[in-house]
Protein backbone atom coordinates (compact mmCIF):
# COMPACT_ATOMS: atom_id res chain seq x y z
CA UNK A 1 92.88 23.58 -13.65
CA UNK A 2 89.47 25.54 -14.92
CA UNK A 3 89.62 27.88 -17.18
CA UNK A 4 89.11 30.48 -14.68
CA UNK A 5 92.02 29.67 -13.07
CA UNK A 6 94.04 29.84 -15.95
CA UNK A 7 93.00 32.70 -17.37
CA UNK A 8 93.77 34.44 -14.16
CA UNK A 9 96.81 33.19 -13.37
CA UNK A 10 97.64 34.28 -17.13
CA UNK A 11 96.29 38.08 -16.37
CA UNK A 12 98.48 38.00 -12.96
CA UNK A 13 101.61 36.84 -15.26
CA UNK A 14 101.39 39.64 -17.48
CA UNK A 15 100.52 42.05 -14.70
CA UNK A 16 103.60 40.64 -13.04
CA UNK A 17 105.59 41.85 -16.61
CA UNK A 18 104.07 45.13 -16.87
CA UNK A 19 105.05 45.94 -13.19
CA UNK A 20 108.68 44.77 -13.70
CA UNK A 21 108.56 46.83 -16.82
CA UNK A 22 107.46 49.86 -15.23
CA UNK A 23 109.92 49.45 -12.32
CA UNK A 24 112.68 48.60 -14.85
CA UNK A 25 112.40 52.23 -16.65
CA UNK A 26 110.89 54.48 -13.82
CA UNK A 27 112.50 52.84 -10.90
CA UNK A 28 111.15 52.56 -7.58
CA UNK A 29 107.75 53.20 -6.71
CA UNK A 30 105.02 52.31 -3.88
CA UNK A 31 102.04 50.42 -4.57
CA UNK A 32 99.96 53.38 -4.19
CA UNK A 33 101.59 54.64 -7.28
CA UNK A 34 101.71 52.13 -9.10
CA UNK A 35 97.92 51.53 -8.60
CA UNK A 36 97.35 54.48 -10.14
CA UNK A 37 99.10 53.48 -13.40
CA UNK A 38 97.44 49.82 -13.74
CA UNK A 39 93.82 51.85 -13.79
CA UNK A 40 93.74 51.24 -9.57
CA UNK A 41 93.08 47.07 -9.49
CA UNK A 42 94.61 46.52 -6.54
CA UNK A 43 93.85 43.25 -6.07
CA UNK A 44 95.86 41.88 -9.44
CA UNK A 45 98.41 44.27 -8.84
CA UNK A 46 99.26 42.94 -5.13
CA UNK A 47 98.61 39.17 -6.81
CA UNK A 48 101.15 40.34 -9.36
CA UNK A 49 103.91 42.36 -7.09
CA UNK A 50 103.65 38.78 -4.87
CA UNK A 51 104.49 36.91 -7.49
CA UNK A 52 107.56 38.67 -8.41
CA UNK A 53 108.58 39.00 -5.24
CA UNK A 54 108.66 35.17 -4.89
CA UNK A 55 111.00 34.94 -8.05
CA UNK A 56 112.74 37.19 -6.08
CA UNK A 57 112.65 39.75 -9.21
CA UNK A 58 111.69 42.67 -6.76
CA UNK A 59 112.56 44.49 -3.65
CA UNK A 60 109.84 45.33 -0.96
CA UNK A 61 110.51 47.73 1.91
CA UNK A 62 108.11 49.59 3.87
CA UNK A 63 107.74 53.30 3.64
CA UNK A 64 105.57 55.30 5.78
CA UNK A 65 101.83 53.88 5.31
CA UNK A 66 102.90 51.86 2.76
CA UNK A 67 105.39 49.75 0.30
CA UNK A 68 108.00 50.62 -2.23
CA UNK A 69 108.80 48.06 -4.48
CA UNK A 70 111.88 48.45 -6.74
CA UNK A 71 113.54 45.82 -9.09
CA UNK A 72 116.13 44.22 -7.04
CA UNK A 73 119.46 44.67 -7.51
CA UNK A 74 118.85 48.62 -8.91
């Protein structure tokens, strides 16, 4: 694995932790929201919401012209 790779797999990881964090103590929210709060990169945000949704750490349902992700089980 390159560097590259690593170091962006890394910055997806702790995305991945922030976004669990912030779900953990806010609760729900869609990914238009939380966009806002990780200074709008969508792109590692959706990289980072995938990969918690394959640990199966979050919940994903759609909502109007959108997604709400929550932490799963709450």
């Amino acid at each position: 694995m390159s560097n590259q790779q690593s170091d962006i797999k890394a910055q997806v990881g702790e995305t991945a932790g922030k976004v669990w964090q912030e779900l953990s103590s806010a609760g729900p929210q869609t990914l238009a929201q939380l966009k806002k709060k990780f200074n709008g990169d969508s792109e590692l945000l959706n990289l980072a919401v995938g990969w918690l949704a394959r640990e199966n750490k979050v919940d994903i349902t759609p909502e109007k012209k959108t997604l709400r992700v929550q932490v799963r089980g709450a």
